[in-house]
C-alpha atoms as a PDB file:
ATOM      1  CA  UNK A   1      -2.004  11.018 -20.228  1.00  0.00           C
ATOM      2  CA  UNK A   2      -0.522  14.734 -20.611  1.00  0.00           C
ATOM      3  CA  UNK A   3       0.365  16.881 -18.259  1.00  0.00           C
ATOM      4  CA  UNK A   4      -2.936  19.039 -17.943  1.00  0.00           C
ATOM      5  CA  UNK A   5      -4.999  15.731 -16.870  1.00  0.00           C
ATOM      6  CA  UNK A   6      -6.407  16.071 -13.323  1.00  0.00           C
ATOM      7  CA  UNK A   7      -6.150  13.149 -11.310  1.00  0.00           C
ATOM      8  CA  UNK A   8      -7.443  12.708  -8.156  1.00  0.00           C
ATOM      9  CA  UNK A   9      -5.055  10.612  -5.343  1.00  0.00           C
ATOM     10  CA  UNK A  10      -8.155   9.393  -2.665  1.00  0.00           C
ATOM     11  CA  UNK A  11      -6.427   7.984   0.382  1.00  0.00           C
ATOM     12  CA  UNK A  12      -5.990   8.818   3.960  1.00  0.00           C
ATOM     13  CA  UNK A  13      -2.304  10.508   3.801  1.00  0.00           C
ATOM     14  CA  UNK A  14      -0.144   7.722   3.945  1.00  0.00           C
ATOM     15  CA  UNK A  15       3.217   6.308   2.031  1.00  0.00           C
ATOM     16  CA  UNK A  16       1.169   5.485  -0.676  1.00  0.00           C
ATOM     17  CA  UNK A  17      -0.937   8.561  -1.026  1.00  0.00           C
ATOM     18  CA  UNK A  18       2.047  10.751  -0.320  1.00  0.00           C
ATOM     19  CA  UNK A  19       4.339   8.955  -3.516  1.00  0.00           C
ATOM     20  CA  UNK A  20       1.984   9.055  -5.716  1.00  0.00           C
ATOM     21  CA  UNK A  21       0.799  12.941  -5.021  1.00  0.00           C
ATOM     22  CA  UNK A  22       4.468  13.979  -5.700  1.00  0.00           C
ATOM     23  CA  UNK A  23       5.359  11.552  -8.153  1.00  0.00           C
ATOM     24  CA  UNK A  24       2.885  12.908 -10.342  1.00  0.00           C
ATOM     25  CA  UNK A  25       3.553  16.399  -9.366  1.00  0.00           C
ATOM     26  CA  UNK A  26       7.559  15.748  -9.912  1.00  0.00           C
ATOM     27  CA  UNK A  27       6.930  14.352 -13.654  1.00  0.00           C
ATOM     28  CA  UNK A  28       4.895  17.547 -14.701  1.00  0.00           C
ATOM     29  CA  UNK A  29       1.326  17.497 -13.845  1.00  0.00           C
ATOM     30  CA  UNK A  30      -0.040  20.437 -13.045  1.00  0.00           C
ATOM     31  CA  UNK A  31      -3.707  19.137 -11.634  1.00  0.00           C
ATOM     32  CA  UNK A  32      -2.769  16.478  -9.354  1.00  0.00           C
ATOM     33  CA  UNK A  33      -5.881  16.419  -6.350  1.00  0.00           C
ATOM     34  CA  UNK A  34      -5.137  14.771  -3.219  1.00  0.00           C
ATOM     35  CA  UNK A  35      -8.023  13.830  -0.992  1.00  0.00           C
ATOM     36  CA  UNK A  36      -6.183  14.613   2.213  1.00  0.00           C
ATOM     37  CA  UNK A  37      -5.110  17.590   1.260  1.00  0.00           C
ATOM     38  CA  UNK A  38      -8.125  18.850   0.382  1.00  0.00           C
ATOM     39  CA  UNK A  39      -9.706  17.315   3.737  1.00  0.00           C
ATOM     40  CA  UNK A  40     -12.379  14.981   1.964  1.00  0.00           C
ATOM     41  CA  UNK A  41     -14.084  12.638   4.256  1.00  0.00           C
ATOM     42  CA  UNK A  42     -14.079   9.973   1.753  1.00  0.00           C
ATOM     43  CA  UNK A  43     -16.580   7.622   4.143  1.00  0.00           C
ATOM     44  CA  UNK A  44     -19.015  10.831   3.477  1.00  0.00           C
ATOM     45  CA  UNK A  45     -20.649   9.981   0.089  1.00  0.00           C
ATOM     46  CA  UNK A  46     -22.647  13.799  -0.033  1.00  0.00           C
ATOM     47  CA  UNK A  47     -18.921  14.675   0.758  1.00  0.00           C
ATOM     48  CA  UNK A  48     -17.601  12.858  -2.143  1.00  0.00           C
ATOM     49  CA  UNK A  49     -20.502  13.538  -4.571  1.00  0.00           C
ATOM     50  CA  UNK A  50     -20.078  16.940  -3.916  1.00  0.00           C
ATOM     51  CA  UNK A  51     -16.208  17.010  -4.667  1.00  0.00           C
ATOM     52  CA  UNK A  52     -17.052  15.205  -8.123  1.00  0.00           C
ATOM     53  CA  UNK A  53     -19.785  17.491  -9.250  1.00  0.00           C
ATOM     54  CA  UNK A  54     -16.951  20.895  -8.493  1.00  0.00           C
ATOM     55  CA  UNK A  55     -13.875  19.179  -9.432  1.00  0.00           C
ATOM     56  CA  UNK A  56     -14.864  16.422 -12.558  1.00  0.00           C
ATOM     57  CA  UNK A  57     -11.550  14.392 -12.117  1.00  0.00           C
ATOM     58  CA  UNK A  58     -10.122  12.543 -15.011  1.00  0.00           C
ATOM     59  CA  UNK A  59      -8.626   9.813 -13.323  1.00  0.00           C
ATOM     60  CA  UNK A  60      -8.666   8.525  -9.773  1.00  0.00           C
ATOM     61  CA  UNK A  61      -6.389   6.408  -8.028  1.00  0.00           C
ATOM     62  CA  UNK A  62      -8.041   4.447  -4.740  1.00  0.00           C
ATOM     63  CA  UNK A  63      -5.728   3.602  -1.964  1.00  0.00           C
ATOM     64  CA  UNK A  64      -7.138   3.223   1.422  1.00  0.00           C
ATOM     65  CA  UNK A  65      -8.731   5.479   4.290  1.00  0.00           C
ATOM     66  CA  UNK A  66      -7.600   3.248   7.313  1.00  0.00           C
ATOM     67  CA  UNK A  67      -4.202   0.657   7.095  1.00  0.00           C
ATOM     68  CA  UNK A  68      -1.984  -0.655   9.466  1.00  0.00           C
ATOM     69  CA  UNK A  69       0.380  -3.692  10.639  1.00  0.00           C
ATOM     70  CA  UNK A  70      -1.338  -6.330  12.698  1.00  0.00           C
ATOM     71  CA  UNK A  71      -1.825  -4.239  15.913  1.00  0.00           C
ATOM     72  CA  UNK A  72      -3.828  -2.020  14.389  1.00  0.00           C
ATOM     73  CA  UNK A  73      -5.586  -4.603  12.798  1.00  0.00           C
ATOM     74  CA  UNK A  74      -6.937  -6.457  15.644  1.00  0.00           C
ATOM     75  CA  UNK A  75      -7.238  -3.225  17.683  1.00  0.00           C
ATOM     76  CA  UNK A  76      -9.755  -1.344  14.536  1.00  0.00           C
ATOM     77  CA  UNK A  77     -10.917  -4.233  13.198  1.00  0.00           C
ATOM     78  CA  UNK A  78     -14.449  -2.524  12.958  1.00  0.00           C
ATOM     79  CA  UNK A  79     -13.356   0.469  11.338  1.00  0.00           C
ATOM     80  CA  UNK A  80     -10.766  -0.587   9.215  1.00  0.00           C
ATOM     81  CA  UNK A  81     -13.407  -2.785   7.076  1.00  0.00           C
ATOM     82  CA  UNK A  82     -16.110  -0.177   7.535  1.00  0.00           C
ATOM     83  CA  UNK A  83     -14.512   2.714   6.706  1.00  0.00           C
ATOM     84  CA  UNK A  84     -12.597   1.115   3.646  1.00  0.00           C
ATOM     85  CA  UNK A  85     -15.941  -0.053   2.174  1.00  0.00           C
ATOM     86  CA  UNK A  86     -17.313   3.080   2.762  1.00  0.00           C
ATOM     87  CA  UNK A  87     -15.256   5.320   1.272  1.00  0.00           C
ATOM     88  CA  UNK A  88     -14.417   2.992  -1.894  1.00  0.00           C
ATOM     89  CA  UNK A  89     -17.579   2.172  -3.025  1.00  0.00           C
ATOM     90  CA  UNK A  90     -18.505   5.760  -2.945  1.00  0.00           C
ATOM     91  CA  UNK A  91     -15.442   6.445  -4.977  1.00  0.00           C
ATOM     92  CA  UNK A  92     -15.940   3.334  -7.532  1.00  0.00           C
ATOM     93  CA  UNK A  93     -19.378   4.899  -7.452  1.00  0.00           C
ATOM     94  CA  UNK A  94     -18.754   8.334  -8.322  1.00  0.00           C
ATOM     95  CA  UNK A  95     -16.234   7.337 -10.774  1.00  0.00           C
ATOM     96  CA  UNK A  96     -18.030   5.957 -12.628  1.00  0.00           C
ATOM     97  CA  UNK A  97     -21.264   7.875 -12.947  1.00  0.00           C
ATOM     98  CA  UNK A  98     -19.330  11.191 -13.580  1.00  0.00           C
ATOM     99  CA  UNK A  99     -17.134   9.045 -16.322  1.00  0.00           C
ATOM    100  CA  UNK A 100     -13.891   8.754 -14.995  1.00  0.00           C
ATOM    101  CA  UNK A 101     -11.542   7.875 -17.848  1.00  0.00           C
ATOM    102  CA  UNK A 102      -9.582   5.537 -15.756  1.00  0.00           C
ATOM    103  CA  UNK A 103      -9.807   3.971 -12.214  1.00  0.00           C
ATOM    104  CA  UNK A 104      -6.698   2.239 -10.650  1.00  0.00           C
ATOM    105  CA  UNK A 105      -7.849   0.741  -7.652  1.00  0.00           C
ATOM    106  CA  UNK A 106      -5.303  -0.163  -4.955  1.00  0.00           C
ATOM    107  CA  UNK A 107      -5.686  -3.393  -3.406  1.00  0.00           C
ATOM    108  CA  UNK A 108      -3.091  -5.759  -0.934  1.00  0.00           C
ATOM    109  CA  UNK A 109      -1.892  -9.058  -0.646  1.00  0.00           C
ATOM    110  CA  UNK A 110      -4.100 -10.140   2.115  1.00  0.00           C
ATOM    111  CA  UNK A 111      -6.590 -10.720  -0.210  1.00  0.00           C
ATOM    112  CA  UNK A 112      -5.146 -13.666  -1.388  1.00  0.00           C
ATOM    113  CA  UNK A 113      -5.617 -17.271   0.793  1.00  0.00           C
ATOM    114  CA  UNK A 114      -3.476 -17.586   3.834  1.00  0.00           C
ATOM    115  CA  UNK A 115      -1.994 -21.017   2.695  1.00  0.00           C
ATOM    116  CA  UNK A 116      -1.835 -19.243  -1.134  1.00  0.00           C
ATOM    117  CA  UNK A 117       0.492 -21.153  -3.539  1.00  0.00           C
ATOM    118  CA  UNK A 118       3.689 -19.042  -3.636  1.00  0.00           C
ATOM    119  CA  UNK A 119       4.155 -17.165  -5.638  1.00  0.00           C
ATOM    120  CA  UNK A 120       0.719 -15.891  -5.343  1.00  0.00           C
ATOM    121  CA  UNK A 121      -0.145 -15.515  -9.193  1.00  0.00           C
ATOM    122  CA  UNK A 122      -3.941 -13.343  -9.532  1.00  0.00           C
ATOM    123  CA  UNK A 123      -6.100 -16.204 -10.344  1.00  0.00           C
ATOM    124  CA  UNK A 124      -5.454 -17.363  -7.152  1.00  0.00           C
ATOM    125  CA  UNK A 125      -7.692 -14.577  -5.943  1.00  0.00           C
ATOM    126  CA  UNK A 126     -10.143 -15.958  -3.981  1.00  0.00           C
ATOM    127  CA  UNK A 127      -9.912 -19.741  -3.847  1.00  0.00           C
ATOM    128  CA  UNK A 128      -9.367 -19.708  -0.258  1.00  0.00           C
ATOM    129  CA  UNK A 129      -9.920 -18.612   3.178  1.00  0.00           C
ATOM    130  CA  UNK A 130      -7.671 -15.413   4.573  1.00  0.00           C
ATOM    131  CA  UNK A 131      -5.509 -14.754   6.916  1.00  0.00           C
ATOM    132  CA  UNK A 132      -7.148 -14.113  10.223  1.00  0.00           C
ATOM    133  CA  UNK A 133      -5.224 -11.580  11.409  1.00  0.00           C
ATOM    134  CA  UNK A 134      -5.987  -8.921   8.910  1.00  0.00           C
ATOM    135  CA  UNK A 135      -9.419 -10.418   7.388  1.00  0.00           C
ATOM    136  CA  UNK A 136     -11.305  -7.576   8.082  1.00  0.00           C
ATOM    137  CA  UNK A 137      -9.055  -5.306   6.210  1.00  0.00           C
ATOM    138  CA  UNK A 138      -8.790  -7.876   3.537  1.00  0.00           C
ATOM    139  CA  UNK A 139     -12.244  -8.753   2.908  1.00  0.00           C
ATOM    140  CA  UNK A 140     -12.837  -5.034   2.347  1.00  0.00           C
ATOM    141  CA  UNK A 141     -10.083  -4.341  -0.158  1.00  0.00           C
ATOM    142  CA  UNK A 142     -11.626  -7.852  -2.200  1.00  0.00           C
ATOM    143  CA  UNK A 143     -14.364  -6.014  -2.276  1.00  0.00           C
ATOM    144  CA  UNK A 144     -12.809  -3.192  -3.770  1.00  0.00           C
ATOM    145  CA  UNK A 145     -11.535  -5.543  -6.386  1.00  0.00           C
ATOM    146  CA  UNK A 146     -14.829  -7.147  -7.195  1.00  0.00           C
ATOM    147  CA  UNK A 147     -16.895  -3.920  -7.506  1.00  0.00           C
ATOM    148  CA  UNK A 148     -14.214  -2.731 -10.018  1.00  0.00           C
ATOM    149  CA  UNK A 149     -14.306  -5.853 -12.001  1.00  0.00           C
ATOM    150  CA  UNK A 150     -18.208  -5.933 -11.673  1.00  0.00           C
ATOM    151  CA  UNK A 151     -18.394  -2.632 -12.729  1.00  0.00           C
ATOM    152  CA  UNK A 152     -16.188  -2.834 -15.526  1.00  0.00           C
ATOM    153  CA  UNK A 153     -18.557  -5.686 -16.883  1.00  0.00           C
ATOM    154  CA  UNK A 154     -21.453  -4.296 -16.515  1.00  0.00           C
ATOM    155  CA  UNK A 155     -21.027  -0.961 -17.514  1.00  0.00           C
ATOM    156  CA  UNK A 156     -17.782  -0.846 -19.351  1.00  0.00           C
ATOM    157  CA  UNK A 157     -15.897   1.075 -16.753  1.00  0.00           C
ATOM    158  CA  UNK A 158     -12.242   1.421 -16.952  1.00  0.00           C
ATOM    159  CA  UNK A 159     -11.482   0.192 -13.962  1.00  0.00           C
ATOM    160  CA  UNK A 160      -7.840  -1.496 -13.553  1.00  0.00           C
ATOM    161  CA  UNK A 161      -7.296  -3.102  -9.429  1.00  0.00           C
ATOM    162  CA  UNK A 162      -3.698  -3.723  -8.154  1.00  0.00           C
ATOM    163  CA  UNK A 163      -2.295  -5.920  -5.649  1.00  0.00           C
ATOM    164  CA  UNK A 164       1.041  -4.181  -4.328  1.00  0.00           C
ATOM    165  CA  UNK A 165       3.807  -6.065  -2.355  1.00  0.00           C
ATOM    166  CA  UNK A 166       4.204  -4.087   0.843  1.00  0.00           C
ATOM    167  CA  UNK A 167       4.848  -0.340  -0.110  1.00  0.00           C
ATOM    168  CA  UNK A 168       7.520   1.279   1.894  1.00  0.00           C
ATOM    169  CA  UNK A 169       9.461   4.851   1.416  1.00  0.00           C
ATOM    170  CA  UNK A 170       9.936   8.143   3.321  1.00  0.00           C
ATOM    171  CA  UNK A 171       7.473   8.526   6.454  1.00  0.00           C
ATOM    172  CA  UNK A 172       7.737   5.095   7.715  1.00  0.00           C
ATOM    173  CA  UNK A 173       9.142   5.387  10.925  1.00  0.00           C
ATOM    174  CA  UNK A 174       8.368   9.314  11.515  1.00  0.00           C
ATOM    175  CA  UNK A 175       7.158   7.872  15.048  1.00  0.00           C
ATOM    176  CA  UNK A 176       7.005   5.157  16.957  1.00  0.00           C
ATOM    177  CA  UNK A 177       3.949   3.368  16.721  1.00  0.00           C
ATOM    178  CA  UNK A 178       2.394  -0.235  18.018  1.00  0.00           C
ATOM    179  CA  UNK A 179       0.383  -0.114  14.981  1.00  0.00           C
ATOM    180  CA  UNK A 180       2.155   1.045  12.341  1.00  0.00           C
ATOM    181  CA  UNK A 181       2.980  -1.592   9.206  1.00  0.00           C
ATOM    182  CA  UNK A 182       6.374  -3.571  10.128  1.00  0.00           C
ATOM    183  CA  UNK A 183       8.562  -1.803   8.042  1.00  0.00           C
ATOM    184  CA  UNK A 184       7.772   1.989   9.866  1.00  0.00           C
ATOM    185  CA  UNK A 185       7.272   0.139  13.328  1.00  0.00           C
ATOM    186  CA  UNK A 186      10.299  -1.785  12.738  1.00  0.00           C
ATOM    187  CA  UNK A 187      12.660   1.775  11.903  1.00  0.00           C
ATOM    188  CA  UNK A 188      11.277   3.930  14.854  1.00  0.00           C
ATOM    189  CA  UNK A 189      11.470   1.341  16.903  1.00  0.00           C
ATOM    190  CA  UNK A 190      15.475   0.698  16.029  1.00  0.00           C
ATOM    191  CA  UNK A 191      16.240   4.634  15.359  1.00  0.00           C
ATOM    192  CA  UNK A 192      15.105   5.216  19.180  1.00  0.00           C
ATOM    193  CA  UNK A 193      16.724   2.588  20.723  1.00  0.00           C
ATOM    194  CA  UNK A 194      19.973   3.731  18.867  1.00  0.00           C
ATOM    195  CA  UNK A 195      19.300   7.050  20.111  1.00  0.00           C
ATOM    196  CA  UNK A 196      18.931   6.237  23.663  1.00  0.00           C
ATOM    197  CA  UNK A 197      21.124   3.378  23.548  1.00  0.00           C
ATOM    198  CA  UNK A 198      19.052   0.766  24.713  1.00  0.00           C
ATOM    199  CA  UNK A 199      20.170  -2.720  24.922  1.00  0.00           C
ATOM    200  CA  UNK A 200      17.494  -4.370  23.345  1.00  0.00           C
ATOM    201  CA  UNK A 201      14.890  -4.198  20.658  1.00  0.00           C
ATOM    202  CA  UNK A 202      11.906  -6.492  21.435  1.00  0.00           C
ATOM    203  CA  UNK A 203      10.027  -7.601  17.799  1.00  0.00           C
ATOM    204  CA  UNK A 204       7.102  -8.844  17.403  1.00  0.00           C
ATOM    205  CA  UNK A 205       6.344 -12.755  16.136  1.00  0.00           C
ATOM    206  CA  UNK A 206       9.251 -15.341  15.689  1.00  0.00           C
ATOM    207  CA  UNK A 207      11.154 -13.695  12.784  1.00  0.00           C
ATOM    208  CA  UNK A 208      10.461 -16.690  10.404  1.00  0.00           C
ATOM    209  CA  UNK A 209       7.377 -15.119   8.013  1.00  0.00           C
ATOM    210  CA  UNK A 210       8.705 -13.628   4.895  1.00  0.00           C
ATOM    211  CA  UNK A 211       7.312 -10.736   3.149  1.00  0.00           C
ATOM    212  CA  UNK A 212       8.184  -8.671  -0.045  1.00  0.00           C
ATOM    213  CA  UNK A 213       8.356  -4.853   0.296  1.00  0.00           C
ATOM    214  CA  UNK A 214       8.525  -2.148  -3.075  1.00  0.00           C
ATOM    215  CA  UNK A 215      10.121   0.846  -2.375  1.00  0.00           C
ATOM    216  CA  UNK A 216       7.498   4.135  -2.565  1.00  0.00           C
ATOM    217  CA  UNK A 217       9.263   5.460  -5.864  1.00  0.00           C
ATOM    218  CA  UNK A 218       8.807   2.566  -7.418  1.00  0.00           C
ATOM    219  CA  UNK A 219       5.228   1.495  -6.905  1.00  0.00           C
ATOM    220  CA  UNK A 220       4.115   4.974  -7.730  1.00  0.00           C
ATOM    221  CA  UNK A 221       6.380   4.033 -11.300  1.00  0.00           C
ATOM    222  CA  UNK A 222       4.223   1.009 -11.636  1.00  0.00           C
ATOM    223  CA  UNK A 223       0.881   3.128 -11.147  1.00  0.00           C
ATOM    224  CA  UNK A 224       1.699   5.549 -13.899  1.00  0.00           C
ATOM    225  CA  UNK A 225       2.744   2.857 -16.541  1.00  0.00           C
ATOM    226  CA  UNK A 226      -0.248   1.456 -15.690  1.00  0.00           C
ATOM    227  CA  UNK A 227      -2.550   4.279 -16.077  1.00  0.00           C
ATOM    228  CA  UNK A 228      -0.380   5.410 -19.242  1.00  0.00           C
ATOM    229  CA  UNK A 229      -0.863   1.391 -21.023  1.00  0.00           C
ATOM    230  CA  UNK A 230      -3.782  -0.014 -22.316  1.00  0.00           C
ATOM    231  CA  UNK A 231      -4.792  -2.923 -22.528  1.00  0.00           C
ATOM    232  CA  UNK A 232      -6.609  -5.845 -21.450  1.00  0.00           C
ATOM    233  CA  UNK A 233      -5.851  -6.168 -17.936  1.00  0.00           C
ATOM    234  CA  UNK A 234      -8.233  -5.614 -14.729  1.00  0.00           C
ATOM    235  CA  UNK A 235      -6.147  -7.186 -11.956  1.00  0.00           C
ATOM    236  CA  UNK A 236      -2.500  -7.148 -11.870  1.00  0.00           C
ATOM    237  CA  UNK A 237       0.112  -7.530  -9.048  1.00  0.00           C
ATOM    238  CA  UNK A 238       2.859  -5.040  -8.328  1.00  0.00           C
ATOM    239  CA  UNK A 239       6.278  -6.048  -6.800  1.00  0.00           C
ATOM    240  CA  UNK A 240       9.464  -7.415  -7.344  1.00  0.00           C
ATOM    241  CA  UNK A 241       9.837 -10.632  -6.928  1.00  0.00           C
ATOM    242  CA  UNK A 242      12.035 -10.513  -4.355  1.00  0.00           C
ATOM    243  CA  UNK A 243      11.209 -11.809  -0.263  1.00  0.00           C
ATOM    244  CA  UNK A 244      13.223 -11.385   2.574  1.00  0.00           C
ATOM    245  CA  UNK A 245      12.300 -12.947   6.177  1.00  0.00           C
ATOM    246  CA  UNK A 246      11.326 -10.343   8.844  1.00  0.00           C
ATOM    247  CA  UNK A 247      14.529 -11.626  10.570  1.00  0.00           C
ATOM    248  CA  UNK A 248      16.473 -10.784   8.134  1.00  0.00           C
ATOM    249  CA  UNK A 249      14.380  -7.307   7.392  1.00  0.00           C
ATOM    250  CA  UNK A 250      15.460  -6.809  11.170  1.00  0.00           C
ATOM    251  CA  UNK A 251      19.356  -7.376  10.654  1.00  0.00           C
ATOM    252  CA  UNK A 252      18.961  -4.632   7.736  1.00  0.00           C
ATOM    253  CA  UNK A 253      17.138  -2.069   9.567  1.00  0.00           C
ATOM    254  CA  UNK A 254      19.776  -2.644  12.648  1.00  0.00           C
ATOM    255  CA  UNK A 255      22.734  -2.212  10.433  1.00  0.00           C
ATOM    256  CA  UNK A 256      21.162   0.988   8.400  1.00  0.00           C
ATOM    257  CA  UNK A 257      20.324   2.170  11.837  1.00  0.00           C
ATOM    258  CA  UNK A 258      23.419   1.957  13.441  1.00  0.00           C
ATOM    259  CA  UNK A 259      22.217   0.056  16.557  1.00  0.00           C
ATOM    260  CA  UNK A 260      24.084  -2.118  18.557  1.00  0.00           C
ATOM    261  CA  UNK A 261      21.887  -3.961  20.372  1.00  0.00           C
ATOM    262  CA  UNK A 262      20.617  -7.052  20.774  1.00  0.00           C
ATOM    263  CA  UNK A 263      17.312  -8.070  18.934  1.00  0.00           C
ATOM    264  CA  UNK A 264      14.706  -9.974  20.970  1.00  0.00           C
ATOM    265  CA  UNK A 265      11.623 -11.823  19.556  1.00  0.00           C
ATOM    266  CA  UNK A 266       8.003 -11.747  21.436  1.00  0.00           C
ATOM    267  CA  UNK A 267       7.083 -15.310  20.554  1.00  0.00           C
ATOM    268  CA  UNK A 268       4.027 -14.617  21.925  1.00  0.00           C
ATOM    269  CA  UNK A 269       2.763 -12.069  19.100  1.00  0.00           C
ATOM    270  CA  UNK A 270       1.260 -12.947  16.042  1.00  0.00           C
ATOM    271  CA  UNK A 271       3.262 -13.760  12.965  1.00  0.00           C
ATOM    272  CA  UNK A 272       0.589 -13.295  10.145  1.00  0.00           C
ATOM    273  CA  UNK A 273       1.128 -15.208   7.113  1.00  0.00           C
ATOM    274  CA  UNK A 274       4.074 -17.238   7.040  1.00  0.00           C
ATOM    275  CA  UNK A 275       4.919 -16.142   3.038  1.00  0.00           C
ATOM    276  CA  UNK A 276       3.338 -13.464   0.502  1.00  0.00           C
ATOM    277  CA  UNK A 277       5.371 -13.673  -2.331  1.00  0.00           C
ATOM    278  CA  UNK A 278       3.878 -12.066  -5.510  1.00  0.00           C
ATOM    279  CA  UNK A 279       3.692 -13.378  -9.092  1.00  0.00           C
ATOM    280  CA  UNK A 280       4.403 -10.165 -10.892  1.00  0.00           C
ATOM    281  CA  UNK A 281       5.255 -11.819 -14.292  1.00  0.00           C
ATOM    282  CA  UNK A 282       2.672 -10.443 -15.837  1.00  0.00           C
ATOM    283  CA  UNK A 283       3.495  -6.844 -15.101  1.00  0.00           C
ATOM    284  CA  UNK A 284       6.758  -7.713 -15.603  1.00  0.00           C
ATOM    285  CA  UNK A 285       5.714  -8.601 -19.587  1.00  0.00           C
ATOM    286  CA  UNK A 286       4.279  -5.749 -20.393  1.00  0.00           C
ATOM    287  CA  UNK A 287       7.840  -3.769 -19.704  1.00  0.00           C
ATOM    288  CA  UNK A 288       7.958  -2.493 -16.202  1.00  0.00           C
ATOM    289  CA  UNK A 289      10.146  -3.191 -13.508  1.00  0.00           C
ATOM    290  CA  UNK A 290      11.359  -2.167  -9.983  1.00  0.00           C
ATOM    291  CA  UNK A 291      14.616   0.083 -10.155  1.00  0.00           C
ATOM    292  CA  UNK A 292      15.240   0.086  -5.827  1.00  0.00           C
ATOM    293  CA  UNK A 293      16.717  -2.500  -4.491  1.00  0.00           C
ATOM    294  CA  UNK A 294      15.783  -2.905  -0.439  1.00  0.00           C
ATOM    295  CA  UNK A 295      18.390  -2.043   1.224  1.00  0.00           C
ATOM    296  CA  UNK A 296      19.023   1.188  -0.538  1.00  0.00           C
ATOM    297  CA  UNK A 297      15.738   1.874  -0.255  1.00  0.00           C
ATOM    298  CA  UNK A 298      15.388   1.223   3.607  1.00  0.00           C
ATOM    299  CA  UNK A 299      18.311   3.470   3.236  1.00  0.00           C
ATOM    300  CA  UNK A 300      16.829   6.598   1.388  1.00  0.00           C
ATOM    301  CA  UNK A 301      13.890   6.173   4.297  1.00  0.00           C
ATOM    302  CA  UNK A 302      16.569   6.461   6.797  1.00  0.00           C
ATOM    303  CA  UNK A 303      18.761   9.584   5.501  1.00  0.00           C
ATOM    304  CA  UNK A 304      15.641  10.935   5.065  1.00  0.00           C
ATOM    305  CA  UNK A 305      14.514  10.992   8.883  1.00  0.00           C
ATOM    306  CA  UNK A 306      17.983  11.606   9.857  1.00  0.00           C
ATOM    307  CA  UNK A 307      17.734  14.994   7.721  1.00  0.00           C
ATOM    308  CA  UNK A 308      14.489  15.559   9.239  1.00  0.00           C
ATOM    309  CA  UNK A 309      12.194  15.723   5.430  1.00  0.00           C
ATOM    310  CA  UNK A 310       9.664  13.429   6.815  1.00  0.00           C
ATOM    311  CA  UNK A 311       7.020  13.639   9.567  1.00  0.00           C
END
């Protein structure tokens, strides 16, 4: 890609919408769209047609228009597969009839089986039933992932879907929220108690699942590569091979944080899936990899709340 290519970012102003807008913008490109800037109700598809037909983007990158840790899941169940499938399939859509030269789809790692093989590698995609606690959420970004594959079959689209580890960067943990994802709930919730010097933090679950997080700079790395290579690949993961338990994510957070409290655990919340591990070998061979290691990058979140460049 040069610089002059217009890409359009489609998501709902999150993390991942928010790296990749000025990741792009940092690296020279002068055309970069984002849908939430531009206040596009992506479940709209007049709304969307209408933004293709003025704008004729080049290429589009899909995140998501509603996310969220397991709170929100089970709270917007409804919308979060509604709206998803909604405002994807009108973007797939559009894409392709107004011949976008190349879709990268965003998926997650809930779309693989709940008792997935670890690593999870992508033919595993699937072969099994998903975790309940996000299934709504993940049955609509499979979908996402089929319609892309079905639609580069059929029609020869170039359309390239992505399974992230968890993303993570500046912005998680602007504000304290039940139903943010555990890395931003996990940060305000530690940065406030600090503040106020409470003597506990109550988390949610047992501590014991493990999960792999990829710091914002570095997944938005892995989306350019992949829009600049070509090749054969439709459905690749992104992350870097590295897990870390969410008791041991806590201990991190507490020590960036500076809190020194004790840490209590709400046995009675859900834990999710007890591993999601990625198999990113494949990215891996075609010459990418992750640069941020976590704690530096839980880190870089924190300095930047503490200096206020986040909201």
């Amino acid at each position: 890609m040069d610089t002059d290519t217009k890409i359009f970012i489609a998501g709902h102003g999150d993390v991942m919408e928010r790296c990749l807008v000025d990741h792009f913008r940092a690296n020279g490109f002068s055309r970069v769209l984002s849908s939430t800037e531009r206040k596009i109700k992506l479940v709209d598809p007049l709304a969307v047609r209408v933004f293709f037909v003025q704008e004729s983007p080049e290429v589009v990158v899909l995140t998501s228009v509603r996310s969220g840790g397991i709170g929100a899941n089970q709270s917007f169940a409804g919308e979060f597969i509604y709206e998803n499938l909604e405002a994807q399939s009108n973007v797939i859509h559009l894409s392709h009839q107004h011949q976008v030269k190349k879709l990268l789809f965003i998926g997650a790692s809930c779309v693989y089986p709940k008792d997935c093989p670890q690593p999870m590698k992508e033919e595993c995609f699937l072969t099994g039933a998903m975790e309940k606690t996000s299934e709504p959420y993940a049955v609509a970004k499979a979908a996402g992932i089929v319609m892309c594959q079905a639609y580069r079959k059929q029609y020869g689209f170039n359309a390239l879907s992505i399974v992230p580890a968890t993303v993570y960067g500046p912005g998680d943990g602007a504000a304290a929220a039940d139903n943010a994802h555990v890395m931003g709930a996990m940060l305000a919730k530690f940065r406030q108690a600090a503040k106020e010097g409470a003597p506990f933090v109550e988390l949610w679950g047992t501590g014991d699942p493990r999960r792999e997080f990829i710091y914002a700079d570095d997944f938005a790395s892995a989306c350019h590569f992949l829009l600049e290579h070509e090749g054969p690949e439709e459905f690749l993961n992104v992350g870097t091979g590295v897990e870390v338990s969410i008791r041991e994510l806590a201990m991190i957070v507490r020590e960036v944080t500076g809190y020194k409290g004790e840490i209590r655990w709400d046995t009675a919340r859900p834990d999710g899936a007890q591993r999601k591990l990625l198999d990113s070998s494949r990215l891996f061979s075609l010459g990418w990899k992750p640069q941020v290691a976590l704690a530096q990058g839980i880190r870089r979140v924190n300095h930047a709340l503490e200096k206020g460049e986040v909201s």
